[in-house]
C-alpha atoms as a PDB file:
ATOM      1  CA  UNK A   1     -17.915  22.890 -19.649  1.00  0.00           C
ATOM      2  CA  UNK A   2     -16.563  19.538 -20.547  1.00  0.00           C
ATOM      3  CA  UNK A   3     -18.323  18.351 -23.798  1.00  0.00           C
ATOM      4  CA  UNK A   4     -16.904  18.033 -26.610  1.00  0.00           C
ATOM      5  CA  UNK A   5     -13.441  17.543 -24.994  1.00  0.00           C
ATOM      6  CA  UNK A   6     -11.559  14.203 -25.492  1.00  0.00           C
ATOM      7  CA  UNK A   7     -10.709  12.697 -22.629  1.00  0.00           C
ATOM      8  CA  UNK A   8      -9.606   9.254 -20.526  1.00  0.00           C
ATOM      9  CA  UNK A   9      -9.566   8.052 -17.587  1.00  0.00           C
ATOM     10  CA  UNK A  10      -6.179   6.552 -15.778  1.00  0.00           C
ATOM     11  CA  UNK A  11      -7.649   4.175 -12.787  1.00  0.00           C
ATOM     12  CA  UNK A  12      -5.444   1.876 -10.357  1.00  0.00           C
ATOM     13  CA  UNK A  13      -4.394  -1.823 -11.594  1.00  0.00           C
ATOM     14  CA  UNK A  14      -7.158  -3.628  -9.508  1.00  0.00           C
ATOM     15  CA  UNK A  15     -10.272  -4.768  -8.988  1.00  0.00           C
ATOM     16  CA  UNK A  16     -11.522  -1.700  -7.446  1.00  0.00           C
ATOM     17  CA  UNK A  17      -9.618   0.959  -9.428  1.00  0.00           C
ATOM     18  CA  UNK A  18     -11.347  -0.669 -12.627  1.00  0.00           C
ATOM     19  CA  UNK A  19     -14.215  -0.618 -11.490  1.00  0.00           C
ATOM     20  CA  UNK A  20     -13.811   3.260 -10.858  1.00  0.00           C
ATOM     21  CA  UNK A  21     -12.541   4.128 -13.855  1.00  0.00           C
ATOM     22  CA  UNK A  22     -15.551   2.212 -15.910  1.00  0.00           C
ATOM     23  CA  UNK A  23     -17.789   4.372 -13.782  1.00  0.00           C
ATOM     24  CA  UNK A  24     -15.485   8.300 -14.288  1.00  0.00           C
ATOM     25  CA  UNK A  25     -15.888   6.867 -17.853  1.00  0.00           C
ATOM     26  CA  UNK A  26     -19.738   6.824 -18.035  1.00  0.00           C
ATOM     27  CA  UNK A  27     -19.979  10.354 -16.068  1.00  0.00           C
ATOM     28  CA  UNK A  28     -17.554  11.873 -18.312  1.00  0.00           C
ATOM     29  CA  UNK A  29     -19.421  10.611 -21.306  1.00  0.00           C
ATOM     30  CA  UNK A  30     -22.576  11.449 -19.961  1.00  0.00           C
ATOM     31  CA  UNK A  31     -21.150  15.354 -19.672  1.00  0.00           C
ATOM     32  CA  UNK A  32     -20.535  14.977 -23.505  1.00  0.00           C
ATOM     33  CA  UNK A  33     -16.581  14.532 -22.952  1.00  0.00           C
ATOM     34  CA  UNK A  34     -15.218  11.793 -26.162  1.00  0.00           C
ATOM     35  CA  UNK A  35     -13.879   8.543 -24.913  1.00  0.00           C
ATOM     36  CA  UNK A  36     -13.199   5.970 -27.291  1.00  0.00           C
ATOM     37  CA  UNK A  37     -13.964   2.779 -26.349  1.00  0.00           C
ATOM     38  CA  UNK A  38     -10.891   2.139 -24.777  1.00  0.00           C
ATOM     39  CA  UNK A  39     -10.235   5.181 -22.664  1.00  0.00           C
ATOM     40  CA  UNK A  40     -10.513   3.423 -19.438  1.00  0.00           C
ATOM     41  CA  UNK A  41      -6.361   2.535 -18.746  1.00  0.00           C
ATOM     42  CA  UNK A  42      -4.668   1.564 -15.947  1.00  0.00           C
ATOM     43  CA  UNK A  43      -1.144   1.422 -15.888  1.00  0.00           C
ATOM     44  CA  UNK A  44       1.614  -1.492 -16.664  1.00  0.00           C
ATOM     45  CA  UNK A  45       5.031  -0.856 -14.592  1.00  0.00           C
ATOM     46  CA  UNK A  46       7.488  -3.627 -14.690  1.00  0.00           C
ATOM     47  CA  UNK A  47       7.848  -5.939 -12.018  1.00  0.00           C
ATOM     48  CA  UNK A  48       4.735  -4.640 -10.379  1.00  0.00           C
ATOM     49  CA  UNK A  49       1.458  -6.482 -10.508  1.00  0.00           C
ATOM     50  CA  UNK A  50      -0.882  -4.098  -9.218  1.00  0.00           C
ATOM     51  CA  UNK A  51       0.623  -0.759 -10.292  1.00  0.00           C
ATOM     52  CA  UNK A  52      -0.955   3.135  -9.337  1.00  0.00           C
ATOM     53  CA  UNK A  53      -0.286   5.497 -11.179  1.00  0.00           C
ATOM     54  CA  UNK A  54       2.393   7.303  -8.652  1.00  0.00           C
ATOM     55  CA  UNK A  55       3.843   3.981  -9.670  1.00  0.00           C
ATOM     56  CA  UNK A  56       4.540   5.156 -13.280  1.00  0.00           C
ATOM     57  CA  UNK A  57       5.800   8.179 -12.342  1.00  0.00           C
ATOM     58  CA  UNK A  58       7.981   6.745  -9.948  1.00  0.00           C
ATOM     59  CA  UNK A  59       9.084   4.118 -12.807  1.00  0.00           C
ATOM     60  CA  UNK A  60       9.495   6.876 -15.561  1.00  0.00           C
ATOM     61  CA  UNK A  61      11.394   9.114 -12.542  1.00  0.00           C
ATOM     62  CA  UNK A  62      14.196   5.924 -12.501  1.00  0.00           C
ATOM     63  CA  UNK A  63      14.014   5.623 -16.144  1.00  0.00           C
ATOM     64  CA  UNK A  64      14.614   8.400 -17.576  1.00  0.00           C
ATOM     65  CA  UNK A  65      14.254  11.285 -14.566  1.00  0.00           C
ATOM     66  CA  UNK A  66      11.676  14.112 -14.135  1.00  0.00           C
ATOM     67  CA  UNK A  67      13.219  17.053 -16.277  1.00  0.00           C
ATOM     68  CA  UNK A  68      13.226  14.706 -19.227  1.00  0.00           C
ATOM     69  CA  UNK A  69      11.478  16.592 -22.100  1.00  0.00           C
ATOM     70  CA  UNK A  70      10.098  12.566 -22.873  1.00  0.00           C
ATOM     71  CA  UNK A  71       8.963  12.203 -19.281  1.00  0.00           C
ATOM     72  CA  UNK A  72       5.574  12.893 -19.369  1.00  0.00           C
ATOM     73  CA  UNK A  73       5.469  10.759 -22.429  1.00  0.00           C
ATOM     74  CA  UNK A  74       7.436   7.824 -20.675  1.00  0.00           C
ATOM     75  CA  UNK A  75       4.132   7.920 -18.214  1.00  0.00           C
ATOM     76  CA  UNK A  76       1.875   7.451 -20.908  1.00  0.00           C
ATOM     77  CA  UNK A  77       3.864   4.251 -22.405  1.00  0.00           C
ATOM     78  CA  UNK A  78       2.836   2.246 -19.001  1.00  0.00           C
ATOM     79  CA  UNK A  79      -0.843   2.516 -19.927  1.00  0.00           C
ATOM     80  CA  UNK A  80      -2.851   0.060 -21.400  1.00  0.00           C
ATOM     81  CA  UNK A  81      -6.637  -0.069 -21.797  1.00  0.00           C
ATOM     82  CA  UNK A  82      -8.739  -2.050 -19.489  1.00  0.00           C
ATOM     83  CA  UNK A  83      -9.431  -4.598 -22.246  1.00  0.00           C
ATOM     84  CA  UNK A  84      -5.937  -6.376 -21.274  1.00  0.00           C
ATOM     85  CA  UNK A  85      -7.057  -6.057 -17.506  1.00  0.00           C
ATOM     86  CA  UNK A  86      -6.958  -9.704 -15.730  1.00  0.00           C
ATOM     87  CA  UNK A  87      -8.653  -9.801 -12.407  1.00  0.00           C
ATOM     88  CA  UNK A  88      -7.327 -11.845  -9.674  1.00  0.00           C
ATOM     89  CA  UNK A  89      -9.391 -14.635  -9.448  1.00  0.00           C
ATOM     90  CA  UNK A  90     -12.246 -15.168  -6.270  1.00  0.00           C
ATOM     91  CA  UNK A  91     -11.271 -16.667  -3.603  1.00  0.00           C
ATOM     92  CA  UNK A  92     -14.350 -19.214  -4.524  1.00  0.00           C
ATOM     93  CA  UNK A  93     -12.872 -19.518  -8.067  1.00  0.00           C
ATOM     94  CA  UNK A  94      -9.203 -20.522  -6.807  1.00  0.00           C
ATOM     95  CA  UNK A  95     -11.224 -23.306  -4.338  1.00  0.00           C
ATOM     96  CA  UNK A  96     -12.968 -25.149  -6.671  1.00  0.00           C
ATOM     97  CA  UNK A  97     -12.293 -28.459  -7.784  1.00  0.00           C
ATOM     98  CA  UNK A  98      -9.279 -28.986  -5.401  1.00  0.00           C
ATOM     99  CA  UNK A  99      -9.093 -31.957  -2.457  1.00  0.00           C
ATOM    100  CA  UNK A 100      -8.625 -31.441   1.103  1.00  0.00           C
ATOM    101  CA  UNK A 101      -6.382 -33.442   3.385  1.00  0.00           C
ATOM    102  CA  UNK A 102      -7.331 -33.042   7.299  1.00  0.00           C
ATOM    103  CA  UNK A 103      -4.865 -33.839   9.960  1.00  0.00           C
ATOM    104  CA  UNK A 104      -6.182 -36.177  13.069  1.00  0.00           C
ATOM    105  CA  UNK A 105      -7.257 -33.524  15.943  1.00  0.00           C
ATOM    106  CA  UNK A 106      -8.428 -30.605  13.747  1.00  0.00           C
ATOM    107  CA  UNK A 107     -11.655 -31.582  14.774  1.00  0.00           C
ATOM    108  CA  UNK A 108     -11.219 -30.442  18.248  1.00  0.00           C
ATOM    109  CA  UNK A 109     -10.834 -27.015  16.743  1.00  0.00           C
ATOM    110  CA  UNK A 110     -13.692 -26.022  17.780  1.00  0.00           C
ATOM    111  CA  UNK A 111     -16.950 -25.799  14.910  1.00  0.00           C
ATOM    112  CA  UNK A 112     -15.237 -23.900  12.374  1.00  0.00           C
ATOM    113  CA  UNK A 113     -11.705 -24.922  12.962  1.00  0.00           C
ATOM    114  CA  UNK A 114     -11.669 -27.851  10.767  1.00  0.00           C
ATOM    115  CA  UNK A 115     -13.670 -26.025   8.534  1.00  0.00           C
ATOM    116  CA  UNK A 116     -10.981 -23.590   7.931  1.00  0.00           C
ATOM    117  CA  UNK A 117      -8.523 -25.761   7.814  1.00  0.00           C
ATOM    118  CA  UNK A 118     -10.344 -27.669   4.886  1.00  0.00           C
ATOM    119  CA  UNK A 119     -10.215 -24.143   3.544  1.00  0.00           C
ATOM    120  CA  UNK A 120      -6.611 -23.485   3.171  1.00  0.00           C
ATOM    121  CA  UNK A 121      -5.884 -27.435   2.385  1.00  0.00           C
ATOM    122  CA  UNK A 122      -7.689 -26.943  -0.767  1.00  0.00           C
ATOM    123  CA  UNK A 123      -6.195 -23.703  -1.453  1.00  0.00           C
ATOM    124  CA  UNK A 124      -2.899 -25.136  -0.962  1.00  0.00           C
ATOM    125  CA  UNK A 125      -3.694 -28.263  -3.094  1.00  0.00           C
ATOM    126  CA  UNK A 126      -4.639 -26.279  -6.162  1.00  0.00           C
ATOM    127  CA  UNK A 127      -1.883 -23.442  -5.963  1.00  0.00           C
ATOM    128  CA  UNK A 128       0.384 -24.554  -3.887  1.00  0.00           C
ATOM    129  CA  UNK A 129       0.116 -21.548  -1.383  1.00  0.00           C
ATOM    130  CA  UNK A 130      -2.479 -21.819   1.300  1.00  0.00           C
ATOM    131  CA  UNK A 131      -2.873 -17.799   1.879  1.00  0.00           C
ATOM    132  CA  UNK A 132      -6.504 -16.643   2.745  1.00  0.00           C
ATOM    133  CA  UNK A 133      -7.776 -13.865   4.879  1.00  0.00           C
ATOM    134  CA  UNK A 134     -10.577 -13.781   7.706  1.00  0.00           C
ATOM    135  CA  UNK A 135     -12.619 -11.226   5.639  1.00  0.00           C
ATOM    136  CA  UNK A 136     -12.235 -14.211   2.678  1.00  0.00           C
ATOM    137  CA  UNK A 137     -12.780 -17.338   4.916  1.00  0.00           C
ATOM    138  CA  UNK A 138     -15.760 -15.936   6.424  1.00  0.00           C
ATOM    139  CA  UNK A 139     -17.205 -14.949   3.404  1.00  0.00           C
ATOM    140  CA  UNK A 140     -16.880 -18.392   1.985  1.00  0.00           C
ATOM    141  CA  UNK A 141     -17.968 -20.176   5.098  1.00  0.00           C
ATOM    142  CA  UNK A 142     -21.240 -17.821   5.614  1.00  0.00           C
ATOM    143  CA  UNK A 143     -19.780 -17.103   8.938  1.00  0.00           C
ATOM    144  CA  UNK A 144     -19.157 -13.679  10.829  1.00  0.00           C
ATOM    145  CA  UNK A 145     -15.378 -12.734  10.781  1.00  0.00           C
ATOM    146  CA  UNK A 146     -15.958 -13.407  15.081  1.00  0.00           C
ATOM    147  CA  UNK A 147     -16.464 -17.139  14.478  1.00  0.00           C
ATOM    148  CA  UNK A 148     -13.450 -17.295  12.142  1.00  0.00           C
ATOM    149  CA  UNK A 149     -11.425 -15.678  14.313  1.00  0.00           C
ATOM    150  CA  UNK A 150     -12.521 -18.182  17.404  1.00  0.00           C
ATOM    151  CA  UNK A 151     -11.771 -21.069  14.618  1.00  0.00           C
ATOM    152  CA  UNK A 152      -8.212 -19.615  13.691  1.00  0.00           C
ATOM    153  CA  UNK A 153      -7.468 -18.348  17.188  1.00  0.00           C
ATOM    154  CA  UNK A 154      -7.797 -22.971  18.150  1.00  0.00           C
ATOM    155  CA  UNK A 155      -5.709 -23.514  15.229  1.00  0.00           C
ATOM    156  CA  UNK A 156      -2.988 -21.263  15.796  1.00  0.00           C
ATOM    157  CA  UNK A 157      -3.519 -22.669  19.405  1.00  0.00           C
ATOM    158  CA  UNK A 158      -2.813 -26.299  17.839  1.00  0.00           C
ATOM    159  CA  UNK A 159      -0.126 -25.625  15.805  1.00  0.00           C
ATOM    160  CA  UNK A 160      -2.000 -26.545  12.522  1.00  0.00           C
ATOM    161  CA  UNK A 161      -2.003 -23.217  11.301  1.00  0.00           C
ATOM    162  CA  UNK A 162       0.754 -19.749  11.369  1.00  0.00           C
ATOM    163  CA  UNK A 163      -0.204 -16.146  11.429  1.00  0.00           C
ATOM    164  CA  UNK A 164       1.896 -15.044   8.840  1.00  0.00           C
ATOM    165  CA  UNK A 165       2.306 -11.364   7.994  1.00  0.00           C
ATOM    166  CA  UNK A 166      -1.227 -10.026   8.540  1.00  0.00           C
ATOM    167  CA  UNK A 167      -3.376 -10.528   7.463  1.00  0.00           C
ATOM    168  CA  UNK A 168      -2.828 -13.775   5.663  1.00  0.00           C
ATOM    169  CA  UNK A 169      -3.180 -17.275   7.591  1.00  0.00           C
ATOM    170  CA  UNK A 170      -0.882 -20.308   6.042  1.00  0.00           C
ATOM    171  CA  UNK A 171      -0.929 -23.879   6.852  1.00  0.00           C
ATOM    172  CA  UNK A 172       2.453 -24.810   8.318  1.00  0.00           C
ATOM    173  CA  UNK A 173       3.770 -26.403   5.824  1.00  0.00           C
ATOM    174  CA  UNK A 174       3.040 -23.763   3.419  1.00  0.00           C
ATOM    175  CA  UNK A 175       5.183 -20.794   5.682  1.00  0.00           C
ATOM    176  CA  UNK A 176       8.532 -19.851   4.279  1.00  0.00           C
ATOM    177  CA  UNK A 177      11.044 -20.984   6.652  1.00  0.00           C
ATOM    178  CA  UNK A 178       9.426 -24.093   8.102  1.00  0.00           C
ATOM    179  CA  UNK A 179       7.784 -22.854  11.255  1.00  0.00           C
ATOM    180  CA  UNK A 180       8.222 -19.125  11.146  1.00  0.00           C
ATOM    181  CA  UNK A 181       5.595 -16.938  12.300  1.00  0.00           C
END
């Protein structure tokens, strides 16, 4: 019942949304519907880096409010095609090439304490911001997330690392307001 209609597909502003929408696009082509080549969008609200698409309507609602004749066409000016799309980088891409600086007494946090720490020292070397998750750190260390958790658990413990807003971990020097948890 589809072919022969034009079509695209409006996916989620991440990694996993355009992933999605690649894939609706090959189904939808497969059932004869016409998608140009650039019929995967996502959409572009402002101020928002990783926009949905209740997001546009949301944006549009503020903008120019729902029983605007132009509304529907407001929606449509925060898509762009998934050409422009600029993934975050990897967790391994935003480690590589930076230095790590180890405090004295990490080492007695336990075998994947210092480990971690090295972790979020380079991390906060290149960027500035020493933010990772357990799901990340173990993924990079070729650890399960228990032995990370053991390994942040003896840094928290020391006071060479802060729970900040799960799920991130920060180095203390990296945590707004000094030593806020």
């Amino acid at each position: 019942p589809l072919a022969g209609l034009h079509g695209v597909v409006i996916c989620d502003a991440d990694d996993a949304g355009i992933k999605l929408g690649a894939t609706r696009a090959s189904l939808l082509r497969a059932a004869g519907v016409r998608l140009p080549d650039s019929a995967v969008l996502f959409p572009v609200v402002p101020g928002l880096k990783k926009p949905d698409l209740s997001d546009a309507f949301a944006w549009a609602e503020r903008e120019v409010g729902r029983d605007d004749e132009d509304f529907a066409v407001h929606v449509l000016m925060t898509l762009r095609p998934v050409s422009e799309w600029v993934p975050m980088p990897s967790f391994e891409e935003r480690m590589e090439g930076y230095f790590a600086r180890t405090p004295t007494g990490v080492e007695r946090c336990g075998p994947h304490g210092a480990r971690i720490y090295i972790c979020l020292s380079k991390l906060a070397a290149g960027s500035g911001r020493a933010r990772a998750t357990k799901a990340e750190l173990a993924s990079y260390l070729g650890v399960g997330p228990k032995a990370v958790a053991g390994g942040l658990a003896q840094l928290i413990a020391g006071g060479y690392l802060i729970e900040h807003k799960r799920p991130w971990y920060l180095l203390p020097h990296e945590s707004p307001g000094g030593d806020e948890r």
